[in-house]
Protein backbone atom coordinates (compact mmCIF):
# COMPACT_ATOMS: atom_id res chain seq x y z
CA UNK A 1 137.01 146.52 160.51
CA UNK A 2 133.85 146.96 162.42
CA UNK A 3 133.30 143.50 161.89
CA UNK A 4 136.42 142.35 163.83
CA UNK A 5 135.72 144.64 166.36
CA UNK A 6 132.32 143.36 166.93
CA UNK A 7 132.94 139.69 166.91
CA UNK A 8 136.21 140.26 169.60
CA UNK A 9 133.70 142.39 171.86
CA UNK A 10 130.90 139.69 171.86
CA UNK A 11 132.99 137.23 172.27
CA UNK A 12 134.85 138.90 175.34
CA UNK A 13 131.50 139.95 177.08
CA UNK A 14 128.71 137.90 176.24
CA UNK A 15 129.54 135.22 179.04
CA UNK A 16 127.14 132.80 177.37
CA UNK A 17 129.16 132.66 174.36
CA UNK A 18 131.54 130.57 176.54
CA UNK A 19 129.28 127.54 176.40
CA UNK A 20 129.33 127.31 172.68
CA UNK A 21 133.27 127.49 173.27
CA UNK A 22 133.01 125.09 175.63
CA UNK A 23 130.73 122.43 174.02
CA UNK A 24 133.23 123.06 170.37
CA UNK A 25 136.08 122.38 173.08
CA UNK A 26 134.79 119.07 174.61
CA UNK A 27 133.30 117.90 171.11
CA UNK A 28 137.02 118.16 169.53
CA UNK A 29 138.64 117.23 172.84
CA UNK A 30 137.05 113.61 173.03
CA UNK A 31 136.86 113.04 169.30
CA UNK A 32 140.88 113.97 168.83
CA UNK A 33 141.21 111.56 172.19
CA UNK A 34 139.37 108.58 170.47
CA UNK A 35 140.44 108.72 166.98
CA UNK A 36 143.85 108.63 168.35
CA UNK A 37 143.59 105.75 170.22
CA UNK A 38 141.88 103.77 167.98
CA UNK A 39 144.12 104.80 165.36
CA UNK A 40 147.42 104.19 167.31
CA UNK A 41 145.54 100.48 168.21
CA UNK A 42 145.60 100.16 164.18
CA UNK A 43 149.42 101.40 163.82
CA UNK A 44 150.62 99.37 167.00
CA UNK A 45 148.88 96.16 165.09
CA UNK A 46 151.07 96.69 162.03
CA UNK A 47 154.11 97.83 163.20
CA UNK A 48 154.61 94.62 165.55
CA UNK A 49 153.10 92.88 163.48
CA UNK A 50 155.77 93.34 161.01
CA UNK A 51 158.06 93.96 163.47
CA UNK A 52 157.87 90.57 165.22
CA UNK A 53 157.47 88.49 161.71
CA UNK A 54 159.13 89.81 158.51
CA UNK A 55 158.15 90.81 154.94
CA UNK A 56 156.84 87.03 154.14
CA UNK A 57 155.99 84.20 155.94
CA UNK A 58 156.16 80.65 154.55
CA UNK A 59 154.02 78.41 156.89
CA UNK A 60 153.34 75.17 157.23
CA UNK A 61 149.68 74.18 158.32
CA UNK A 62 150.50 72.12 161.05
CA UNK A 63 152.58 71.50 164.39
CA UNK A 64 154.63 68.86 162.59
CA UNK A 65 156.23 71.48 160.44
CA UNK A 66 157.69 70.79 156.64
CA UNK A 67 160.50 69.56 155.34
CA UNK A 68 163.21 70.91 152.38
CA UNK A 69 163.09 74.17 154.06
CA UNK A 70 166.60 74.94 153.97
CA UNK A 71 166.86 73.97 150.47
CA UNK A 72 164.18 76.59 149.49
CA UNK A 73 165.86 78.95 151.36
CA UNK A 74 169.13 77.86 149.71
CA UNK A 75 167.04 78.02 146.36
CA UNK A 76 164.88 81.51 147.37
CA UNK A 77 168.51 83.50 147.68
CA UNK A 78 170.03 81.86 144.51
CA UNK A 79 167.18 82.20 142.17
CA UNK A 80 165.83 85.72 143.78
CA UNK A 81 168.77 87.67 145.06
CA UNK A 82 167.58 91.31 143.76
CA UNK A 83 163.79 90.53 145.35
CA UNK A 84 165.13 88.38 148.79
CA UNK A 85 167.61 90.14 151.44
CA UNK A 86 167.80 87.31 153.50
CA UNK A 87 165.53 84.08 155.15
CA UNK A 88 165.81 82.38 157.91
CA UNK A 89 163.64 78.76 159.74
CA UNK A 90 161.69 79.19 162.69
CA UNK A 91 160.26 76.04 164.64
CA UNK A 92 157.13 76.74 167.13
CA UNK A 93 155.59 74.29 169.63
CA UNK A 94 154.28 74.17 172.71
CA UNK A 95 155.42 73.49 176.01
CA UNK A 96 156.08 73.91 179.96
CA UNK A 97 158.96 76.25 181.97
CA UNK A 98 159.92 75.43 185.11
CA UNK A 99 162.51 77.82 186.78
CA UNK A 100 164.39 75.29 189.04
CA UNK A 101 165.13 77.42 192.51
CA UNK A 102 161.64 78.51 192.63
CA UNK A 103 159.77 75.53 191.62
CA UNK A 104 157.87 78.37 189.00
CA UNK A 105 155.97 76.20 186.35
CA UNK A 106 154.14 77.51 183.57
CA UNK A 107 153.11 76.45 179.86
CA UNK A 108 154.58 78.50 177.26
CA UNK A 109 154.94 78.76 173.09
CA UNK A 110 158.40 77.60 172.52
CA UNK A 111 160.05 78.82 169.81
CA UNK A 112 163.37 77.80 167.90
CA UNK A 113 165.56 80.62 166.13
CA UNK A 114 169.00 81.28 165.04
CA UNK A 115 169.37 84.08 166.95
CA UNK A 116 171.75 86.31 164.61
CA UNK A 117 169.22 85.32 161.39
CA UNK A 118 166.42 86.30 163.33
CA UNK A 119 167.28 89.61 164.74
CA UNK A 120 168.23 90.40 161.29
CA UNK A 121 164.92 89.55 159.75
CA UNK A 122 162.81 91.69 161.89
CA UNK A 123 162.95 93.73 164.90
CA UNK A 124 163.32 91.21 167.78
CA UNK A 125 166.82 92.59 168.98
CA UNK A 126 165.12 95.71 170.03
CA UNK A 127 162.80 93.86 172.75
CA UNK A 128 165.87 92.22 174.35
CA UNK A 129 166.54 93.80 177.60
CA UNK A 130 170.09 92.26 178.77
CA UNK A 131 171.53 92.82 175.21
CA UNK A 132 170.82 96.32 175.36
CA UNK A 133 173.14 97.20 178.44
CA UNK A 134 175.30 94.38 177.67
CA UNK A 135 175.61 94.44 173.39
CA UNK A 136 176.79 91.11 172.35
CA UNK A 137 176.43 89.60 175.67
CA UNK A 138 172.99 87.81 174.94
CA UNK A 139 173.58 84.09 173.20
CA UNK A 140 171.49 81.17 173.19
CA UNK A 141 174.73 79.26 173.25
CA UNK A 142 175.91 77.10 176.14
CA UNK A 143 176.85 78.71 178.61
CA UNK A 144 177.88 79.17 182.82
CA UNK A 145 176.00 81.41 185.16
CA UNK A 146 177.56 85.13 185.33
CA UNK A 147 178.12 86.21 188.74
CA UNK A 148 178.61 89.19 190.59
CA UNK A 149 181.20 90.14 193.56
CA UNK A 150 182.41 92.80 195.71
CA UNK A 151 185.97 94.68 195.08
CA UNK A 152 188.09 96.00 197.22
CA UNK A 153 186.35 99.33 198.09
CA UNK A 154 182.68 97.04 198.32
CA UNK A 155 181.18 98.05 194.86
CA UNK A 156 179.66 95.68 193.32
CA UNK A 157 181.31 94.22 189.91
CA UNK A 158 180.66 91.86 187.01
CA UNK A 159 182.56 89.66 185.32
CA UNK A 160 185.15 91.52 182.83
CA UNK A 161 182.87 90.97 179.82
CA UNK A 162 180.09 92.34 180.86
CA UNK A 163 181.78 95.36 182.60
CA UNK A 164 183.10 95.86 179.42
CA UNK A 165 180.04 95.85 177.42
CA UNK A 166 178.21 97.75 180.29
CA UNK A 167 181.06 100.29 179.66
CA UNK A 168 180.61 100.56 176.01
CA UNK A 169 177.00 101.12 176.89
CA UNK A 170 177.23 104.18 179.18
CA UNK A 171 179.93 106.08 176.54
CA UNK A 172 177.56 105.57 173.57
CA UNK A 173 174.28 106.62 175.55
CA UNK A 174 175.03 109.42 178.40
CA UNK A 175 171.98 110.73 178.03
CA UNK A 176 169.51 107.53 178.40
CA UNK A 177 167.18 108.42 181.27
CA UNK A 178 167.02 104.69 182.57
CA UNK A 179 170.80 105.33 183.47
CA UNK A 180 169.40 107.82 185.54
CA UNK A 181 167.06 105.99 187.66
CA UNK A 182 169.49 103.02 187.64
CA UNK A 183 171.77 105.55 189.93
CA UNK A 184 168.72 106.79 192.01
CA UNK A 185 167.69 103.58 192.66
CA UNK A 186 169.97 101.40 194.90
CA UNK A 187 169.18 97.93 193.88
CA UNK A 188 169.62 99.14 190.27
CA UNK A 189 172.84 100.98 190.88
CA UNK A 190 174.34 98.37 193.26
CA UNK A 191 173.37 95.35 191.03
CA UNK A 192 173.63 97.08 187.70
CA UNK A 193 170.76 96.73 185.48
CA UNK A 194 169.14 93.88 185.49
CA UNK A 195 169.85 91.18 188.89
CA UNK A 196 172.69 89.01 189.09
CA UNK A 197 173.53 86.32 191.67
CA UNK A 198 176.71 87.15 194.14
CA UNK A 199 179.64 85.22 194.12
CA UNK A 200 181.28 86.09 197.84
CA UNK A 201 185.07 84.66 196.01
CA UNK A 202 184.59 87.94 193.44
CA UNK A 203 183.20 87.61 190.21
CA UNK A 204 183.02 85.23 187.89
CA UNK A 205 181.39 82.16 186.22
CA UNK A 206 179.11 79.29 188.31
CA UNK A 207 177.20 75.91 187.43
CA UNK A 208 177.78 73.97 184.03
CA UNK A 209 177.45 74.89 180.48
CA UNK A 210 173.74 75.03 179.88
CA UNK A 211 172.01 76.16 176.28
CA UNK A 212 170.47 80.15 176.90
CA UNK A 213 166.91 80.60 176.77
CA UNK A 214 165.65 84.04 175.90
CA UNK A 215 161.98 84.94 177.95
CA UNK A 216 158.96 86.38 177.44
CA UNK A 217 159.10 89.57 179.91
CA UNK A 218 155.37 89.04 181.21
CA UNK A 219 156.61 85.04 182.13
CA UNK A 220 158.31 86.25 184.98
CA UNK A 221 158.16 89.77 185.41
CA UNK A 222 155.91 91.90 187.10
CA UNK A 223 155.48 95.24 185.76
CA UNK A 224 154.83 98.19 188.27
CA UNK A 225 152.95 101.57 188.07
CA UNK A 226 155.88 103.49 186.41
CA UNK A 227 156.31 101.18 183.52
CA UNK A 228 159.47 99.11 184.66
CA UNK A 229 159.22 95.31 185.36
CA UNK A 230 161.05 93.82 188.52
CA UNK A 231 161.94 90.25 187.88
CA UNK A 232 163.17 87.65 191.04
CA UNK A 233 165.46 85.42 188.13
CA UNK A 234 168.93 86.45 188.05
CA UNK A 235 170.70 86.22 185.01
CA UNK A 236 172.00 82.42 183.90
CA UNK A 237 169.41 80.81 186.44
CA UNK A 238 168.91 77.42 185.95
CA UNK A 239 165.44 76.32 183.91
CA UNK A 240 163.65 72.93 182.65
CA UNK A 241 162.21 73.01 179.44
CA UNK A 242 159.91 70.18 178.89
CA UNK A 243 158.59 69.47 175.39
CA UNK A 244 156.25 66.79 173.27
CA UNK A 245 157.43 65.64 170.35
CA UNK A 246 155.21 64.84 167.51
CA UNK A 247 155.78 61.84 164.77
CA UNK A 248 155.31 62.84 161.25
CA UNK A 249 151.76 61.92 161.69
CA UNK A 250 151.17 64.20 163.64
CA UNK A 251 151.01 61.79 167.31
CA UNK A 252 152.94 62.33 170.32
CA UNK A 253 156.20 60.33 170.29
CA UNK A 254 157.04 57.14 172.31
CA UNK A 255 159.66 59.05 173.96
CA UNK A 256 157.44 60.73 176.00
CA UNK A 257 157.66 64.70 177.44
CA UNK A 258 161.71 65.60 176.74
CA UNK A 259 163.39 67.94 179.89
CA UNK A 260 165.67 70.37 179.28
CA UNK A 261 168.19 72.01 181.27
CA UNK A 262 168.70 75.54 180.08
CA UNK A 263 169.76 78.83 181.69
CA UNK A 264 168.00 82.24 181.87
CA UNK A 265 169.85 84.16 179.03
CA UNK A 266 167.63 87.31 178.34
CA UNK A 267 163.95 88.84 178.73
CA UNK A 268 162.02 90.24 175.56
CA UNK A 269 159.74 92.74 176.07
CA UNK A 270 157.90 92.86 171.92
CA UNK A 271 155.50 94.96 173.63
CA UNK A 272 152.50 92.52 172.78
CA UNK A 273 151.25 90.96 175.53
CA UNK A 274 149.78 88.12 174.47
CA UNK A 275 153.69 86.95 173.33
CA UNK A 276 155.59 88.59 176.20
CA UNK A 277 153.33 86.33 178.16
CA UNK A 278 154.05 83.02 176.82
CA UNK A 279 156.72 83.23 174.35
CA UNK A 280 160.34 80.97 175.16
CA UNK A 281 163.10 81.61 172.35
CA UNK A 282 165.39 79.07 172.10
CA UNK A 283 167.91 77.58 170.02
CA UNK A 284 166.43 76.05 166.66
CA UNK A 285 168.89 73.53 166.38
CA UNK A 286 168.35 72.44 169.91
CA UNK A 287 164.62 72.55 169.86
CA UNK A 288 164.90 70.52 166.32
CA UNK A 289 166.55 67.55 167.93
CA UNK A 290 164.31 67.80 170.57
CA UNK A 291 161.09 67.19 169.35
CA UNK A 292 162.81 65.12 166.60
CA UNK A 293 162.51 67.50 163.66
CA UNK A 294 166.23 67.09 162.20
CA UNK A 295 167.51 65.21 159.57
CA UNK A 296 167.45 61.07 160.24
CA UNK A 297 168.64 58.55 158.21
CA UNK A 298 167.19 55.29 160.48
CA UNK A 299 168.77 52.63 157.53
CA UNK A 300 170.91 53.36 154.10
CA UNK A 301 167.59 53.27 151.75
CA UNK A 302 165.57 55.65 154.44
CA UNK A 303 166.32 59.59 155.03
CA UNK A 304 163.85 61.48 156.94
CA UNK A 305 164.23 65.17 156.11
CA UNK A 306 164.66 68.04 158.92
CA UNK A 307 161.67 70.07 159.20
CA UNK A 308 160.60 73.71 160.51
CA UNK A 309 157.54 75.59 161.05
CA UNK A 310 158.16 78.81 159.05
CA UNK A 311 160.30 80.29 156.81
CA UNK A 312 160.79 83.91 157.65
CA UNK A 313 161.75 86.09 154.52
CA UNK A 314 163.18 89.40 154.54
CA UNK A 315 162.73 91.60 151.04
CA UNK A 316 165.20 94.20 149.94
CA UNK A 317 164.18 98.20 150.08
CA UNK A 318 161.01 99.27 147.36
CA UNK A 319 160.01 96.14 146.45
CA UNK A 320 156.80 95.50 146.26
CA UNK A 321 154.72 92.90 148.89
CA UNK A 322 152.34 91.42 146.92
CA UNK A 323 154.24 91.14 144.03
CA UNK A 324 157.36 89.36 145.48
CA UNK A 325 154.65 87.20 147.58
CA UNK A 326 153.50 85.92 143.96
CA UNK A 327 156.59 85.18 142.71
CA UNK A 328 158.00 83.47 146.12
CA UNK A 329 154.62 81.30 145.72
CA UNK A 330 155.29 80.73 142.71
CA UNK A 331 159.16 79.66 143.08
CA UNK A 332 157.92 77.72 146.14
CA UNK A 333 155.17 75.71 143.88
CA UNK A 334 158.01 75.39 141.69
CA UNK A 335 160.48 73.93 143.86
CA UNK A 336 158.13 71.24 145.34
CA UNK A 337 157.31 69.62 141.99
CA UNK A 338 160.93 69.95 141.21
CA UNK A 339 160.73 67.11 143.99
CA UNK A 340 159.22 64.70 142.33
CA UNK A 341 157.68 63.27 145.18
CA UNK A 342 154.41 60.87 145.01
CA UNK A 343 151.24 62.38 147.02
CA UNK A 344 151.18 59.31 149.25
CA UNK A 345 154.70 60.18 150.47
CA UNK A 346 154.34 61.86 154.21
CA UNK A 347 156.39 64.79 153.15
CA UNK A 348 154.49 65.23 150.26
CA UNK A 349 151.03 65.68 152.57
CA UNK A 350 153.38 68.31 154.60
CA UNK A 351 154.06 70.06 151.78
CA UNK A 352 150.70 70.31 151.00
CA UNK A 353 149.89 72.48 153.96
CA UNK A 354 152.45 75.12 152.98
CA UNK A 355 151.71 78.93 152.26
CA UNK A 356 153.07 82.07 151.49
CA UNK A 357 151.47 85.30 153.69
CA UNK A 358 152.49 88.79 153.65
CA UNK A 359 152.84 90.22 156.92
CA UNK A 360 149.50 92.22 156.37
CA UNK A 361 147.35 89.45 155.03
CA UNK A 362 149.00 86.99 158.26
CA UNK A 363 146.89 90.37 160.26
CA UNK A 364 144.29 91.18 158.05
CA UNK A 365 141.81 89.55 159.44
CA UNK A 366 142.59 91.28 163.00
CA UNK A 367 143.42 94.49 161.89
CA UNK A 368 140.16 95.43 159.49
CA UNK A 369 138.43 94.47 162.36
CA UNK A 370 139.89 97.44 164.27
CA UNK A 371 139.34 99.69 161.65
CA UNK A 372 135.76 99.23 161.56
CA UNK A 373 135.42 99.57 165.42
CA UNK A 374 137.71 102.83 164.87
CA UNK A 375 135.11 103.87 162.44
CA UNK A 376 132.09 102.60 164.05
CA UNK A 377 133.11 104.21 167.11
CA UNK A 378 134.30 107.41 165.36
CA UNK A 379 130.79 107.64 163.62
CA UNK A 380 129.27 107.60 167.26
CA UNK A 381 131.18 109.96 168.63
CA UNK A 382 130.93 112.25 165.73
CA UNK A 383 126.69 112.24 165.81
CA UNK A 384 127.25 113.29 169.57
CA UNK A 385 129.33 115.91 168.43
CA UNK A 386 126.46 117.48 166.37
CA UNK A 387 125.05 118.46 169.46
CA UNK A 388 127.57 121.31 169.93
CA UNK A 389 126.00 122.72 166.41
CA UNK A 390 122.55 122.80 167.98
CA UNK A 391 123.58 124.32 171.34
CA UNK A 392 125.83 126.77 169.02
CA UNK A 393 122.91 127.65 166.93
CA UNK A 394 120.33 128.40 169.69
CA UNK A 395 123.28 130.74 172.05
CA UNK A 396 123.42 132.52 168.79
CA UNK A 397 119.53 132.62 168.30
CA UNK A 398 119.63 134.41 171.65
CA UNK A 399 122.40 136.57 171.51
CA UNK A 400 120.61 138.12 168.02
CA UNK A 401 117.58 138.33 170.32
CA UNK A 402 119.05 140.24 172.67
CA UNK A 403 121.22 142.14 170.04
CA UNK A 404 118.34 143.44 168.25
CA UNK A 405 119.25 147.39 168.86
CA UNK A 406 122.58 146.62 168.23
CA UNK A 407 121.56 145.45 164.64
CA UNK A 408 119.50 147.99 163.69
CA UNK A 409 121.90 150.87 164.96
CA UNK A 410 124.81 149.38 162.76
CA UNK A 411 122.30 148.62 159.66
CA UNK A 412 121.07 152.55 160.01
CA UNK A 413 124.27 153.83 159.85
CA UNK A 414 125.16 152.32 156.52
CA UNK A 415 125.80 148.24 157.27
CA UNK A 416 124.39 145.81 154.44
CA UNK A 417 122.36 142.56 155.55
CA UNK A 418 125.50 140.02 154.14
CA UNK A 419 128.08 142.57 156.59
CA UNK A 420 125.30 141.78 159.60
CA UNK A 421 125.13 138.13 158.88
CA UNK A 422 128.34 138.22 158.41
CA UNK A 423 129.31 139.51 162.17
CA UNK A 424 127.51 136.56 163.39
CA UNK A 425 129.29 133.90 160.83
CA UNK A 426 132.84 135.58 161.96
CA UNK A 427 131.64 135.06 165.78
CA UNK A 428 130.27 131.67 165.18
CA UNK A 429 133.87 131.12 163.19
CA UNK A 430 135.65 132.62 166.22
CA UNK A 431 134.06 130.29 168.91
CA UNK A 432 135.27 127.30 166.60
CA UNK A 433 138.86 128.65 166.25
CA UNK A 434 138.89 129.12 169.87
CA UNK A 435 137.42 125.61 170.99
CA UNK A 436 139.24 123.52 168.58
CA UNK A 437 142.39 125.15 169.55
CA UNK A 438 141.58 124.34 173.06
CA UNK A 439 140.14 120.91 172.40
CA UNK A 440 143.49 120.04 170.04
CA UNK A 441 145.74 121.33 172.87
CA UNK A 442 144.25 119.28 175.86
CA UNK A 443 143.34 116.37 173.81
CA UNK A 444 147.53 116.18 172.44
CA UNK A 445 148.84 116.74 176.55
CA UNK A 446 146.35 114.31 177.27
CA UNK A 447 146.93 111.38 174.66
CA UNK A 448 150.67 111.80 174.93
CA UNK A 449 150.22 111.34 178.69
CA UNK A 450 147.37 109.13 178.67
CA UNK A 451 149.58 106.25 180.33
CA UNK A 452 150.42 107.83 183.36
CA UNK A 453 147.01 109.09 183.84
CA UNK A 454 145.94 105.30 184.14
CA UNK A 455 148.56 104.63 186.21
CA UNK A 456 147.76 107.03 188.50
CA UNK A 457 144.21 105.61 188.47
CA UNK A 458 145.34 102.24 189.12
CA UNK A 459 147.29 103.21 191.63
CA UNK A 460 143.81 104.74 193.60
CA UNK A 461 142.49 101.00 193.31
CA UNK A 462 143.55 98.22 190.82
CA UNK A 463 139.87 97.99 189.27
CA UNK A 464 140.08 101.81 188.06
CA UNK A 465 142.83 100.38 185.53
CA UNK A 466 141.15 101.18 182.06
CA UNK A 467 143.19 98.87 179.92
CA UNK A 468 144.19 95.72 180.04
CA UNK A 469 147.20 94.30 178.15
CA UNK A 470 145.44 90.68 178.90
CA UNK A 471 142.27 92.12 176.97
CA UNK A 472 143.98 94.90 174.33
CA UNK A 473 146.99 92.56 173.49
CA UNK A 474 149.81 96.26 174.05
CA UNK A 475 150.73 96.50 177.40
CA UNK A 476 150.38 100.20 177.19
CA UNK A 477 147.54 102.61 175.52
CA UNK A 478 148.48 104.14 172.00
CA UNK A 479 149.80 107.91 172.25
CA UNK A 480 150.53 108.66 169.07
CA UNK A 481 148.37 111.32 167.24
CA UNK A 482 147.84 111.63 163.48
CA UNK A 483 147.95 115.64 162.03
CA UNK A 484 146.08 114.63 159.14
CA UNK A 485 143.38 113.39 160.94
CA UNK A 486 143.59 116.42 163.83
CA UNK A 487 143.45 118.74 160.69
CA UNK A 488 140.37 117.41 159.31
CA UNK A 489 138.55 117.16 162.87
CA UNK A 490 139.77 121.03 163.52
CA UNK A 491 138.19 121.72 159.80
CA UNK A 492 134.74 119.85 160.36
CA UNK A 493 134.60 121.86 164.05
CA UNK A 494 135.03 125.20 162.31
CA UNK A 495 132.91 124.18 159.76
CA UNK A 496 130.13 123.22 162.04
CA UNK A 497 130.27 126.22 164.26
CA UNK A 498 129.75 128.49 161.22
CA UNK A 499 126.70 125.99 160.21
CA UNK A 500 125.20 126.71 163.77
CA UNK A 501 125.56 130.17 163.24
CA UNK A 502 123.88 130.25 160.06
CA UNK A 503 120.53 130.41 160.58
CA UNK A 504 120.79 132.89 163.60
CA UNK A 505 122.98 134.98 161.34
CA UNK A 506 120.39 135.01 158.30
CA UNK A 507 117.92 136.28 160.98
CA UNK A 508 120.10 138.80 162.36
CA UNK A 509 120.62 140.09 158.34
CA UNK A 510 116.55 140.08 157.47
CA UNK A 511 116.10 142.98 160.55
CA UNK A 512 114.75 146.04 159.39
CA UNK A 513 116.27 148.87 161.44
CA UNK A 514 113.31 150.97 161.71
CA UNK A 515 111.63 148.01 163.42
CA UNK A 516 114.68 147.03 165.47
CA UNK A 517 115.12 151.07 166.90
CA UNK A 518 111.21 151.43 167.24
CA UNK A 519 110.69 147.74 168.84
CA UNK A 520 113.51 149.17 171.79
């Protein structure tokens, strides 16, 4: 008992003591901070990652794409229906936006998808901002302009659909704080969310029937210090797509660059910059025609096959990734010499390009290079740390300097040399309990709110703004933190505040009492 009485009473009155609290403090404090960041960096990587593409990817090495891909598909869901849950073709390229009333021009990656398959292979309906206060109203579909007008009483109202659906919305989600600041703010609340041209004969429909295109967030909005993008493109706004065909060679086309008039039919926001930033989604039939992908037959004895860039596969629950990537190579492999096609055949050098990824290996290259800086860096920071075990040991060398009487009263009276040492391991123990739960506590309020301490930053002066989404890919810092991990930095910090008590406390068990009383 006279233990824990002694270690609460240094602890409260030797005021030096506080720097070995504080030290322990900032030591767990910045090590919690980093590790978490780095960490999140790691999780955010693999999460979109998979996210954005599915469980495999079947690729073709080259912008011309491959052909037969629907027939695999046809084949993967026939001949693997307890491994495959569903597949569906995706078509990239490359090629320029122009948003017609503003004359805004930029190159982009174009990208072809059937919009229902592809929301259900991976996670891309959750970055679509229209479709989420409008469900079902986002289609890459022809399709007229939706306008706004003014009722009777001068609110502002949308077209019955999308009143409807905006309806549906607000019943199923009363509590969503953006329906909040959609009523505080009066653009938001006058225009609804997101902005809408203003038809002055009431709602309703304007221009022709254009195809949708679905757009890259950081294309054409601008995001602001609390997080939310403003955007100057109203919904169903008129755009040129311009693309370049490619032969089966691989050459550009004598038709030349290929316009298309589309219309603005949703923003996605994946969260990764480097796609918000130049990704188009468009229709995959459309964009197949376009840069002359589909299926040709130019005379009776000729047929040119359609052609895609990937083939997106979604597996069903528990199976296992590399194991269903061996046997969807190996169906693939399969399948081609099921063909029968000579080597010299163009398709047959296409072909030859093609691979099968898992999500993880498509990253792997990207994301072990993270964890080594998260390792590299948590190595640094942990060698810096060591210096709290240091100052820790030499306070404690001083306060059994200073404590000398005390020691040699408590050994006279009947206290062994382990309960003495022991007094100083408990203290050195107490300052670690007391800085790590300090350092944990800060270092959790501060990660979880680590955004909005950079905005407020950036909002001082733009080149205070720590992280870039054009340099770190995520448009916002990771603020997730791990337990296991802030377990086993808590551990090491009460572990090393009872090492740099050690030696202090073997000194403090050695004294001899008779010397301690006669040396005061």
């Amino acid at each position: 008992m006279y233990k824990l009485f002694l270690i609460c009473r240094y602890l409260r009155k030797r005021l030096i003591a506080l720097c070995a609290v504080a030290s322990v403090w900032l030591c767990v404090f910045m090590v919690i901070v980093v590790i978490s960041v780095m960490g999140g960096f790691v999780e955010m990587v693999k999460e979109h990652s998979r996210g954005l593409l599915s469980d495999l990817i079947v690729e073709g090495g080259s912008l011309q794409g491959f052909p037969y891909y629907q027939e695999f598909i046809d084949t993967l869901l026939h001949d693997m229906p307890d491994t495959v849950e569903s597949a569906t073709p995706v078509i990239y390229n490359y090629g320029l936006l122009r948003i017609t009333h503003t004359d805004f021009t930029k190159p982009i990656q174009v990208v072809g998808i059937r919009l229902g398959e592809y929301q259900s292979i991976n996670a891309f309906d959750g970055s679509l901002y229209y479709d989420k206060y409008y469900p079902g109203i986002t289609t890459l579909q022809p399709r007229r302009q939706p306008l706004g007008g003014l009722s009777e009483g001068g609110r502002f109202i949308l077209p019955p659909e999308f009143e409807q659906a905006w309806a549906r919305y607000q019943a199923g989600h009363p509590d969503d704080e953006d329906l909040e600041r959609f009523r505080r703010e009066p653009l938001a609340s006058f225009r609804g969310p997101g902005l809408f041209d203003l038809a002055w004969n009431g709602p309703g429909y304007g221009g022709d029937e254009k195809p949708g295109a679905i757009i890259g967030v950081d294309l054409i909005g601008k995001r602001g210090p609390d997080g939310h993008y403003s955007e100057d493109v109203a919904l169903g706004s008129e755009l040129v797509l311009t693309v370049l065909p490619l032969t089966r060679r691989g050459t550009i086309s004598g038709e030349g660059p290929i316009p298309i008039a589309m219309r603005y039919a949703d923003r996605s926001r994946t969260k990764v910059y480097d796609i918000d930033k130049m990704c188009v989604y468009v229709g995959f039939d459309l964009l197949q025609r376009a840069l002359n992908m589909e299926h040709k037959e130019p005379e009776p004895s000729i047929v040119i096959p359609a052609r895609a860039s990937q083939v997106l596969i979604k597996l069903r629950e528990g199976q296992n990734l590399n194991q269903a990537r061996d046997a969807v190579e190996a169906l693939w492999q399969k399948f081609v010499d099921s063909l029968g096609m000579a080597e010299d055949l163009r398709e047959a050098r296409l072909l030859a390009f093609v691979g099968v990824e898992t999500w993880e290996q498509r990253q792997q290259t990207y994301i072990n290079a993270v964890k080594k800086e998260k390792i590299l860096v948590t190595i640094l920071f942990g060698v810096i740390s060591l210096v709290a075990v240091v100052l820790i040991g030499c306070i404690f060398y001083m306060i059994v300097s200073h404590k000398t009487r005390d020691i040699g009263i408590i050994k006279s009276v009947g206290a062994s040399s382990k309960g003495v040492a022991g007094i100083f391991l408990g203290f050195g123990l107490a300052v670690g309990v007391v800085g790590s739960f300090l350092g944990t506590v800060c270092a959790v309020l501060f990660v979880k709110h680590i955004n909005w301490f950079q905005d407020q930053l950036t909002r001082l002066h733009p080149d205070l703004q720590v992280w870039s989404p054009s340099v770190y890919v995520f448009d916002q810092i990771p603020n997730t933190v791990d337990t296991t991990e802030v377990t086993i930095i808590v551990f090491v910090a009460l572990v090393s505040s009872m090492l740099g008590a050690l030696i202090p406390a073997i000194q403090a068990g050695r004294v001899w009492p008779v010397e301690a009383l006669r040396y005061e």
